[in-house]
N, C-alpha and C. Protein backbone atom coordinates (compact mmCIF):
# COMPACT_ATOMS: atom_id res chain seq x y z
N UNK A 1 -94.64 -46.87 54.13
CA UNK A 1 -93.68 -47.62 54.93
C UNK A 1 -92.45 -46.74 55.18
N UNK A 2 -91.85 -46.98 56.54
CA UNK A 2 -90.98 -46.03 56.79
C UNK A 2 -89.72 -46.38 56.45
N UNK A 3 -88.72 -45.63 55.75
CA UNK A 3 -87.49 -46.20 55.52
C UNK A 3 -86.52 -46.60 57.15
N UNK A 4 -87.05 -45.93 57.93
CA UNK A 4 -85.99 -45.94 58.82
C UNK A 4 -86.78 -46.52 60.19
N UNK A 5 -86.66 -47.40 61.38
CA UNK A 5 -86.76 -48.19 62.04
C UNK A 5 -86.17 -48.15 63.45
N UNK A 6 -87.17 -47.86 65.00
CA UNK A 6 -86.42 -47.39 66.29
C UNK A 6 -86.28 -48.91 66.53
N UNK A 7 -85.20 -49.15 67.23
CA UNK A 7 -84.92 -50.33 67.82
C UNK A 7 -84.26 -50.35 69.33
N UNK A 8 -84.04 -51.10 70.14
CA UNK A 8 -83.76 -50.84 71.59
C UNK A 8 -82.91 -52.42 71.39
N UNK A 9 -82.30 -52.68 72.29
CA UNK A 9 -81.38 -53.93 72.55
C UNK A 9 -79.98 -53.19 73.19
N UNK A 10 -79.46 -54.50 73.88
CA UNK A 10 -78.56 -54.25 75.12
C UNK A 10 -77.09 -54.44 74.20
N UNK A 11 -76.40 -53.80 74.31
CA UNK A 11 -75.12 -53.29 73.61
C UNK A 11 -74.04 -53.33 75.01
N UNK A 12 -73.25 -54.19 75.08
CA UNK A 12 -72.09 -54.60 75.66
C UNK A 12 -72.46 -54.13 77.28
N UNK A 13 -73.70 -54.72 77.33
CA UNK A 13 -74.23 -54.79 79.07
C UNK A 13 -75.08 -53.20 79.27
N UNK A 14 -75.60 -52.42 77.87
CA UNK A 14 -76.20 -51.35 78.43
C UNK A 14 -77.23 -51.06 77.22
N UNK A 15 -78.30 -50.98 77.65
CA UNK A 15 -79.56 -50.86 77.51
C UNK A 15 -79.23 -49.73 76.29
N UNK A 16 -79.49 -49.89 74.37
CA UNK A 16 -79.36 -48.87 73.55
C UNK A 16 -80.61 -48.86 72.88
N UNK A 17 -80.67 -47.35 72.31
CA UNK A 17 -81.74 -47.28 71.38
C UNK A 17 -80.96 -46.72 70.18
N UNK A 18 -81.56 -46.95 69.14
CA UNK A 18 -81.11 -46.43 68.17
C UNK A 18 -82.30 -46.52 66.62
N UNK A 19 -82.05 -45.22 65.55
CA UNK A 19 -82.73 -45.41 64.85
C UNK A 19 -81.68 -45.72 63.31
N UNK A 20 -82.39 -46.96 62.90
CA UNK A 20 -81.72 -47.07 61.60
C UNK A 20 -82.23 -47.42 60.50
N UNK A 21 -81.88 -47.23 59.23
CA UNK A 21 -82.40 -47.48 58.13
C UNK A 21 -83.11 -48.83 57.95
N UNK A 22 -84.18 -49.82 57.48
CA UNK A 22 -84.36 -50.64 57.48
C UNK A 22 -83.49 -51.82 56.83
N UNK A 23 -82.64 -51.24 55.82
CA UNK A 23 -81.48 -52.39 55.13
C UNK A 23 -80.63 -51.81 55.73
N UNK A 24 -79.86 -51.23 56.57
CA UNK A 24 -78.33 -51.19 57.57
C UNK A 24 -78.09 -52.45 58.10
N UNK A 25 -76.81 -52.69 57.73
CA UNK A 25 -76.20 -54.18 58.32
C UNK A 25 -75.93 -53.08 60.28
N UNK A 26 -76.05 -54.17 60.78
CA UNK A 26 -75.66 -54.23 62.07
C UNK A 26 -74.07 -53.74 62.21
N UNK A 27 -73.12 -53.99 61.31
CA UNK A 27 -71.88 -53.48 61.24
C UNK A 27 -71.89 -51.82 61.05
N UNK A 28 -72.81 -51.55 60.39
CA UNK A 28 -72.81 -50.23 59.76
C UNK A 28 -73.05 -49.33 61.45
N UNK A 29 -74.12 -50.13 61.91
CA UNK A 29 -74.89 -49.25 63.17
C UNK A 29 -74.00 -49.37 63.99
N UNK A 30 -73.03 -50.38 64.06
CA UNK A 30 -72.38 -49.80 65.47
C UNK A 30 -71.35 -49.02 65.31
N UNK A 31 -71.18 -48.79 63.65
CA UNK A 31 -70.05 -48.21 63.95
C UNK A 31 -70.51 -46.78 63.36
N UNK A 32 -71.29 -46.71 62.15
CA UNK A 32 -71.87 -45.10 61.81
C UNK A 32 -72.99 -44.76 62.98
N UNK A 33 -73.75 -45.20 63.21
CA UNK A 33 -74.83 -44.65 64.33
C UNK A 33 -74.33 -45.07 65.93
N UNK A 34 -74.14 -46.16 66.13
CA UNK A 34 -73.53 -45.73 67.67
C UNK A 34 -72.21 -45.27 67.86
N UNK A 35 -70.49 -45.44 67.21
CA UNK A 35 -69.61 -45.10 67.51
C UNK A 35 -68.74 -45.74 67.55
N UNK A 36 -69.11 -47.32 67.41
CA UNK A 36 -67.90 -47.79 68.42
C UNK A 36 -66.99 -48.71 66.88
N UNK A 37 -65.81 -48.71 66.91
CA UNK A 37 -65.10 -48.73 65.74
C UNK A 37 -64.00 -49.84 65.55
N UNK A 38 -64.23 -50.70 66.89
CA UNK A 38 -63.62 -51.94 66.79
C UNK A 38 -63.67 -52.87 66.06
N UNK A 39 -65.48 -52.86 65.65
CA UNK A 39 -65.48 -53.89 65.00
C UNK A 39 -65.64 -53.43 63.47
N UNK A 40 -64.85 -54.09 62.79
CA UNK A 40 -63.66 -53.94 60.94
C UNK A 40 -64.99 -54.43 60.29
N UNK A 41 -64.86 -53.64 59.21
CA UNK A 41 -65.56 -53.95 57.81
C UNK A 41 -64.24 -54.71 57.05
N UNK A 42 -64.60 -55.63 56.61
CA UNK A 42 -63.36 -56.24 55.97
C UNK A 42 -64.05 -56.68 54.70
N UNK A 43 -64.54 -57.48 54.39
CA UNK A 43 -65.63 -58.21 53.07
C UNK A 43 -67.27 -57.91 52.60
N UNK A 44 -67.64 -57.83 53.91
CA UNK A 44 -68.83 -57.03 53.69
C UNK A 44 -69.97 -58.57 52.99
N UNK A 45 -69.25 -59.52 53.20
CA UNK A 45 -69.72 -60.89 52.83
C UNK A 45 -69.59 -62.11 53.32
N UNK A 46 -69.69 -62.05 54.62
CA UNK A 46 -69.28 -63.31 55.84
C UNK A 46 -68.22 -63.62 55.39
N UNK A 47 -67.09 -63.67 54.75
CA UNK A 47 -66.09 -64.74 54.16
C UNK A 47 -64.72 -64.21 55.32
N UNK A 48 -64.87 -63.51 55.86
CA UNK A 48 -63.60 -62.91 56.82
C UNK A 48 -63.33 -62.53 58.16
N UNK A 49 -64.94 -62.88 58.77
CA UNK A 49 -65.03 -62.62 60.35
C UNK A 49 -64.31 -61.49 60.95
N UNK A 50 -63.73 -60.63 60.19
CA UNK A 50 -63.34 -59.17 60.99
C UNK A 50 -64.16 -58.60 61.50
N UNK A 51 -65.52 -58.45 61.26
CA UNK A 51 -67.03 -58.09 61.93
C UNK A 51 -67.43 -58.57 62.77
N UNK A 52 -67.02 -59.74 63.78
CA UNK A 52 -67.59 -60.92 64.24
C UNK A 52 -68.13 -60.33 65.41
N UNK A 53 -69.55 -60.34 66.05
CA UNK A 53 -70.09 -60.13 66.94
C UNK A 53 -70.79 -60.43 67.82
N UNK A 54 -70.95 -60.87 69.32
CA UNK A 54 -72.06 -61.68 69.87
C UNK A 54 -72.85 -61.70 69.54
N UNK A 55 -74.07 -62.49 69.37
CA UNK A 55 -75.30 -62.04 69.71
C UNK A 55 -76.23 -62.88 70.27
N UNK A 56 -76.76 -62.57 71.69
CA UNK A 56 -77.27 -63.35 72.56
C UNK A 56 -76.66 -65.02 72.64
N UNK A 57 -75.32 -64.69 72.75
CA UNK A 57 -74.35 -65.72 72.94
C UNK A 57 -73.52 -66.35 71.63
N UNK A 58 -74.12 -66.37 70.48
CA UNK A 58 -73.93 -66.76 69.34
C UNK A 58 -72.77 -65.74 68.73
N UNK A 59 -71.77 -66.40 67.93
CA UNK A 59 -71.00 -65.74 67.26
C UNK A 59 -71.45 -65.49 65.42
N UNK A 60 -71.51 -64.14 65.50
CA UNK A 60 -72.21 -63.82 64.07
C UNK A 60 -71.49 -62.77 63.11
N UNK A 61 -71.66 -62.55 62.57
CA UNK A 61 -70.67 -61.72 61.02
C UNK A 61 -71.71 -60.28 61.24
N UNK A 62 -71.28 -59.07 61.57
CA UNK A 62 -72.58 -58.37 61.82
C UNK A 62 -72.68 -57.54 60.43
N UNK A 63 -71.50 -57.70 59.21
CA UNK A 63 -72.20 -57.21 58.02
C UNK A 63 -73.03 -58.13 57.20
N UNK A 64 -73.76 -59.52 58.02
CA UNK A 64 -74.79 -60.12 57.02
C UNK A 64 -76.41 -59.95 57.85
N UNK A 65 -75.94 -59.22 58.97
CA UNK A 65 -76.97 -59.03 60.03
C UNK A 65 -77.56 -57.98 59.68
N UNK A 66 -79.18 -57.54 59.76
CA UNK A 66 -79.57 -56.24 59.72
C UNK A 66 -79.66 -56.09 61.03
N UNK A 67 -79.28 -54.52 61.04
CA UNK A 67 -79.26 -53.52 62.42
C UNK A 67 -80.97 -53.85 62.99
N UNK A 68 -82.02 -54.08 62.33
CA UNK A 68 -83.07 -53.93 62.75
C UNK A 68 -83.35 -55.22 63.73
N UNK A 69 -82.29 -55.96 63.37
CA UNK A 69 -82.59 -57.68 63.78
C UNK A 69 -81.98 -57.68 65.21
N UNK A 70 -81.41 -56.93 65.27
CA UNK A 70 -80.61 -56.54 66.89
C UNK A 70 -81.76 -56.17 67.95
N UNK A 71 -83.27 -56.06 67.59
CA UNK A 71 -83.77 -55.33 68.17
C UNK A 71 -84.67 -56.75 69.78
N UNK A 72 -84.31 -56.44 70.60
CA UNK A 72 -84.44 -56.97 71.88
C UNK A 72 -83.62 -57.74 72.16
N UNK A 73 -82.30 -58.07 71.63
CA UNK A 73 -81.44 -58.72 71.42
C UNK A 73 -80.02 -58.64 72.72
N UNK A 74 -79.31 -59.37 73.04
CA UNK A 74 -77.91 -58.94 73.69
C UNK A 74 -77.15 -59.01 72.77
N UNK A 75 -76.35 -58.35 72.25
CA UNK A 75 -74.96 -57.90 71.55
C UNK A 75 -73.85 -57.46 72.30
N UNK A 76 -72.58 -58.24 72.08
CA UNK A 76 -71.72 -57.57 72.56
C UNK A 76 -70.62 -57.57 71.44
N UNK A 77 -69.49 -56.55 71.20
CA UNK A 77 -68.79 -56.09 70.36
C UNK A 77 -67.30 -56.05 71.36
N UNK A 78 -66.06 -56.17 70.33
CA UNK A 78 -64.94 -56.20 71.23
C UNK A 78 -64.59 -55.52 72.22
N UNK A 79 -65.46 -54.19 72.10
CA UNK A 79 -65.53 -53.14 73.43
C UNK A 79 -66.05 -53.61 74.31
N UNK A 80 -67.01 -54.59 74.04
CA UNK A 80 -67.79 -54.89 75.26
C UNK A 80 -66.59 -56.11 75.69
N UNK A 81 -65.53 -56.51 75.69
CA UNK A 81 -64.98 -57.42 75.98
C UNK A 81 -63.50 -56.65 77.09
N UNK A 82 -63.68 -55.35 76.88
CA UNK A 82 -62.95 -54.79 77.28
C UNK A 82 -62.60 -55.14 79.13
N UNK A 83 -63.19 -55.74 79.97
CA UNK A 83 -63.55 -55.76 81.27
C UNK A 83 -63.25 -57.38 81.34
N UNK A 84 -63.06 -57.88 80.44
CA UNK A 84 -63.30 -59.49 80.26
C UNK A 84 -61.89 -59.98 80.80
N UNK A 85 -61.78 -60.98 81.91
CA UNK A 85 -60.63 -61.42 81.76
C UNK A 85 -60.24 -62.36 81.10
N UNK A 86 -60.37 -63.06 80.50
CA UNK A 86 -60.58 -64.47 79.62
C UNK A 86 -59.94 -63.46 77.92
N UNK A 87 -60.62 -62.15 77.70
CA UNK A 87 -60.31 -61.53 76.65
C UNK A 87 -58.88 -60.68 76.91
N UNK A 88 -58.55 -60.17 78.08
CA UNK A 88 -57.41 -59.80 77.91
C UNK A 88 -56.29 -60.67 78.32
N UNK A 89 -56.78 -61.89 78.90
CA UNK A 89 -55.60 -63.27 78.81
C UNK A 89 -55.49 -63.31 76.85
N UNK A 90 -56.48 -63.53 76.27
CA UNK A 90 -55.88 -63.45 75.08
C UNK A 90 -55.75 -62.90 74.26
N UNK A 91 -56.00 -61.01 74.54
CA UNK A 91 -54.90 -60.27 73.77
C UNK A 91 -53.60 -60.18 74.34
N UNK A 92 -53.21 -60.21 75.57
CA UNK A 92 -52.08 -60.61 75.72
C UNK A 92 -51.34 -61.94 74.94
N UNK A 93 -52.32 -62.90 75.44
CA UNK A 93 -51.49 -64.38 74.62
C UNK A 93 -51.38 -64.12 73.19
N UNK A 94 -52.10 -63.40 72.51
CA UNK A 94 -51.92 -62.75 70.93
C UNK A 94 -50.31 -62.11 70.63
N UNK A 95 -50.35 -61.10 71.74
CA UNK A 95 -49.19 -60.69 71.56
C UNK A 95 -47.73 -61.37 72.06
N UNK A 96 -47.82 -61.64 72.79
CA UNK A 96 -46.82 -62.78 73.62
C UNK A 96 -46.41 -63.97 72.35
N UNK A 97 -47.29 -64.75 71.90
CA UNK A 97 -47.17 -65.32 70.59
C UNK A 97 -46.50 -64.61 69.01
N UNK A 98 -46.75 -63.64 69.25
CA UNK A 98 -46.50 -63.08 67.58
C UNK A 98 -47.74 -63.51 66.77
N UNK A 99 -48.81 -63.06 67.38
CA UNK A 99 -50.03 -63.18 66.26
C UNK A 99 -50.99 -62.27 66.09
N UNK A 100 -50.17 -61.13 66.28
CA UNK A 100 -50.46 -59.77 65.59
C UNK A 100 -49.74 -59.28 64.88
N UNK A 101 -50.18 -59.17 63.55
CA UNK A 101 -48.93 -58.32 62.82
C UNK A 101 -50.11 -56.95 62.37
N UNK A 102 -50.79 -56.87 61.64
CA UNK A 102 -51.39 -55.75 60.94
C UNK A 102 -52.55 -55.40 61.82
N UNK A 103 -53.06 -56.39 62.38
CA UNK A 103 -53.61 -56.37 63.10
C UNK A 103 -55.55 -56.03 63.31
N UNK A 104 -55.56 -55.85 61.71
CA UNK A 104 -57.10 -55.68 61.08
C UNK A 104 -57.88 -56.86 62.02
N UNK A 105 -57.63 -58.03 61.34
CA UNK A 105 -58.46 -59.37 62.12
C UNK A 105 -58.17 -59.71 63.36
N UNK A 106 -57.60 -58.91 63.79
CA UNK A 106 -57.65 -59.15 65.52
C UNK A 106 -59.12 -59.08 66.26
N UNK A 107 -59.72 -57.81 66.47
CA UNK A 107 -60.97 -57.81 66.86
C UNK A 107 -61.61 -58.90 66.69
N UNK A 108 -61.87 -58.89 65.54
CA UNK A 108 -62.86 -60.27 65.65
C UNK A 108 -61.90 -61.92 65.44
N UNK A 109 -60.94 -61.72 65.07
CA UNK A 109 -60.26 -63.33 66.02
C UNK A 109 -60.50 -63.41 67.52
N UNK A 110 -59.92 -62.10 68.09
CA UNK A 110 -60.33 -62.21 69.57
C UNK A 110 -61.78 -62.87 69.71
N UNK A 111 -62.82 -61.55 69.85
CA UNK A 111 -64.13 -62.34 69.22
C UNK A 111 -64.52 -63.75 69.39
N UNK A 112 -63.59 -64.19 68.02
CA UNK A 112 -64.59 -65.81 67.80
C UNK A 112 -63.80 -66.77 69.02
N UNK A 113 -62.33 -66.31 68.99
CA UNK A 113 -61.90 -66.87 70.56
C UNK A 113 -62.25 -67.12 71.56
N UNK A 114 -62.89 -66.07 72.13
CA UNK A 114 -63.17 -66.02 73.11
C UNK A 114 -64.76 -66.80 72.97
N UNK A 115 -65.19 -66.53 72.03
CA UNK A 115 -66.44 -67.54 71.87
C UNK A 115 -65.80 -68.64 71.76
N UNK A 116 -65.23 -69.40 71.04
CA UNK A 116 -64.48 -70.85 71.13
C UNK A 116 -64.03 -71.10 72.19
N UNK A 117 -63.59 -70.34 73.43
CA UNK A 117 -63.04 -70.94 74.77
C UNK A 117 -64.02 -71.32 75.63
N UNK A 118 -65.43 -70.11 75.64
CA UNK A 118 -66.30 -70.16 76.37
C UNK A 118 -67.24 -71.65 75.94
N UNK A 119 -67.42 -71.72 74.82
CA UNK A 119 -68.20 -72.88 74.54
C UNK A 119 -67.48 -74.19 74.06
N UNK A 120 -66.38 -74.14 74.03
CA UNK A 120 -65.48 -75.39 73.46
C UNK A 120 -64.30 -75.14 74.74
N UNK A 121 -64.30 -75.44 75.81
CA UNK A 121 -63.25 -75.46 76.57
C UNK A 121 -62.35 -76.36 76.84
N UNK A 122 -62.48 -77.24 75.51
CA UNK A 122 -61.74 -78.69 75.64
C UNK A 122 -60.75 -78.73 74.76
N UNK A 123 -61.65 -77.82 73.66
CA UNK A 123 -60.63 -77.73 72.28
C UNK A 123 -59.40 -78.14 71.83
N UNK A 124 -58.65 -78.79 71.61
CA UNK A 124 -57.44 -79.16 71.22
C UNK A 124 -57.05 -77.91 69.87
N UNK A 125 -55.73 -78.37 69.29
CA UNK A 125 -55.39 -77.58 68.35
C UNK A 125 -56.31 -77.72 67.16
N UNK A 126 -56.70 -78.79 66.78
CA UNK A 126 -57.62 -79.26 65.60
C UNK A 126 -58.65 -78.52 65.87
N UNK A 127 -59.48 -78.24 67.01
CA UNK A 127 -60.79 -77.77 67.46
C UNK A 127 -60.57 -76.68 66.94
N UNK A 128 -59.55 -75.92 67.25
CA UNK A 128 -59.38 -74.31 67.53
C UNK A 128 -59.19 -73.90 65.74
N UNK A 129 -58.28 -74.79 65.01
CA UNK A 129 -58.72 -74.51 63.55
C UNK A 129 -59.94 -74.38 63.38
N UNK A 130 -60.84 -75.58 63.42
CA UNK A 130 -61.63 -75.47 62.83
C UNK A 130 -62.74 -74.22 63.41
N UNK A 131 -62.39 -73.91 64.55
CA UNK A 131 -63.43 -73.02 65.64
C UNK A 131 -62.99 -71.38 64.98
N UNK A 132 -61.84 -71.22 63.97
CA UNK A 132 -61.76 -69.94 63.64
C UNK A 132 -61.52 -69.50 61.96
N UNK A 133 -61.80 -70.91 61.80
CA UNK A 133 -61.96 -71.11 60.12
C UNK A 133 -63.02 -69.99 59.42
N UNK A 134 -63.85 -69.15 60.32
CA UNK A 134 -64.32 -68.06 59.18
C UNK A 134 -63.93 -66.83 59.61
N UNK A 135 -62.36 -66.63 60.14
CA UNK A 135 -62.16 -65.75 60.14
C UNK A 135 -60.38 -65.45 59.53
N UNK A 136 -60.11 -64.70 58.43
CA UNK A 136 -59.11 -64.80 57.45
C UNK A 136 -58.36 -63.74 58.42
N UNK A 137 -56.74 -64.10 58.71
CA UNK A 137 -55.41 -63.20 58.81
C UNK A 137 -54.68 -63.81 57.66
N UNK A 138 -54.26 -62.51 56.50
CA UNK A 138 -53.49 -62.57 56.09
C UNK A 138 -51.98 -61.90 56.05
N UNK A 139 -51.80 -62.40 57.46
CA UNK A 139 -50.54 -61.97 58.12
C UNK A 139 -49.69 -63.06 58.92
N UNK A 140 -50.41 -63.78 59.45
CA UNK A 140 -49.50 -64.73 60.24
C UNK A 140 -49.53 -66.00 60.16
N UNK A 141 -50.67 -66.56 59.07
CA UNK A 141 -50.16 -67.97 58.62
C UNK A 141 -50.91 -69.10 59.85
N UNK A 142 -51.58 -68.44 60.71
CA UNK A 142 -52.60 -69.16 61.92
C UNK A 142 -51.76 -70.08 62.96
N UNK A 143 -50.94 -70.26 62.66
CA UNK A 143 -49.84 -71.32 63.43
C UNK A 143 -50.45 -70.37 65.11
N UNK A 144 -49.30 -68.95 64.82
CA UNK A 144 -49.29 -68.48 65.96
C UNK A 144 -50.87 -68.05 66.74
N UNK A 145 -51.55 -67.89 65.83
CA UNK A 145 -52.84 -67.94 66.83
C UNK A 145 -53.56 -68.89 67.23
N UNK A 146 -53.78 -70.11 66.51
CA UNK A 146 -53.80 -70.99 67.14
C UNK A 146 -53.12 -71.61 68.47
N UNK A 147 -51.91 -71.16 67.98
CA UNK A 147 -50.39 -71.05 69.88
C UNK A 147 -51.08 -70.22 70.66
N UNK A 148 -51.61 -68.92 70.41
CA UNK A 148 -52.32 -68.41 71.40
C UNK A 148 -53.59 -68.69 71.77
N UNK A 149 -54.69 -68.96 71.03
CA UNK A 149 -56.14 -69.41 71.36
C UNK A 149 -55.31 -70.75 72.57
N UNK A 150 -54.62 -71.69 72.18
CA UNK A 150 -54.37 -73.04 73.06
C UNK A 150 -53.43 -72.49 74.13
N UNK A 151 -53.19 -71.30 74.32
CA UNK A 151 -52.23 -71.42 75.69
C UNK A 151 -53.37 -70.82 76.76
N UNK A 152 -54.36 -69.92 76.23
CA UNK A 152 -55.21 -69.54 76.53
C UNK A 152 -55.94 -70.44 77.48
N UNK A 153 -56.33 -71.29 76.93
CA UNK A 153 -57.66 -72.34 76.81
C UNK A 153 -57.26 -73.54 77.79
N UNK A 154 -55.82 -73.77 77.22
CA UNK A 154 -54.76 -74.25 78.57
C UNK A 154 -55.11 -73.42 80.02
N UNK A 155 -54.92 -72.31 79.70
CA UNK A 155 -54.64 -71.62 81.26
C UNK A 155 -56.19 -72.05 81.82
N UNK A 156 -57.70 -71.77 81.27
CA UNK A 156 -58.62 -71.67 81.54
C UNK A 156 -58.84 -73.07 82.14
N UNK A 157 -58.58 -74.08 81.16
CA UNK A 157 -58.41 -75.39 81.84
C UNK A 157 -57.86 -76.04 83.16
N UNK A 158 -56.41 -75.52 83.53
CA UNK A 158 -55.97 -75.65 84.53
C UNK A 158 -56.42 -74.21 85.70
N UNK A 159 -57.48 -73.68 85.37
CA UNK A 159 -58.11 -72.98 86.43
C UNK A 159 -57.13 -71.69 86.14
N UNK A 160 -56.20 -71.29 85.44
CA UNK A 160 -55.20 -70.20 86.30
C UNK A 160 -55.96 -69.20 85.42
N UNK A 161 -57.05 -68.62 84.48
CA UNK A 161 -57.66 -67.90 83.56
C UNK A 161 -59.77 -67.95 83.95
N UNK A 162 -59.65 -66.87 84.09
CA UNK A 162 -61.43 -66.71 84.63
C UNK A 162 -62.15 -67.29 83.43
């Protein structure tokens, strides 16, 4: 049996291959084998959503994911959000708020955000707790991101946000 495993799946709208160990978390591969370094190792144990990653629409922790499980899969990572307008309405509204300070759990707050707007577009403030409850800042106390996820979600609501 081979320790190591080719896999193919679409990585932030582009067709990847890659070969990885058969136990590599999905966190590991995108960031030791493909490159891309947005998305934070923080716990290494779902408990902190700094990893948080699409996958085929679903919001997932990609250090409980194996890299092998990605395979025919859509994934997208905060890079892939880079083009997004909905994502840079709310890294702006992040910053505009004061709900960046250190700024580790940003990536993947953005992330589960932007998954919470897209599929909860009704959300109230209560929603938006509970819609980012597995992902830990221990910097700003959630007030202010929650102010930003809802001004966001506001704008999207009244049409003025794609």
């Amino acid at each position: 049996m081979s320790l190591n495993h080719d896999i193919e799946f679409t990585l932030n709208g582009v067709t990847r291959r890659a070969t990885v160990r058969v136990n590599m978390s999905a966190l590991d591969m995108l960031r030791e084998v493909i490159g891309l370094t947005g998305t934070k190792y923080g716990c290494g144990e779902g408990e902190c959503g700094a990893c948080t990653i699409l996958v085929d629409g679903l919001s997932l922790n990609s250090c409980l994911m194996f890299a092998v499980d990605c395979h025919g899969r859509d994934v997208v990572t905060i890079e892939g959000l880079a083009a997004d307008a909905r994502a840079d309405a709310l890294r702006a509204a992040f910053v505009e708020h004061g709900a960046v300070q250190c700024g580790y759990c940003t990536p993947g707050m953005v992330m589960q955000a932007s998954h919470l707007i897209a599929t909860h577009p009704d959300a109230d403030a209560e929603a938006i707790k509970r819609g980012i409850e597995g992902n830990l800042c221990r910097c700003t106390g959630y007030k202010k991101i929650v102010d930003a996820i809802a001004s966001v979600n506001s704008a999207v609501k009244q049409g003025a946000t794609p």
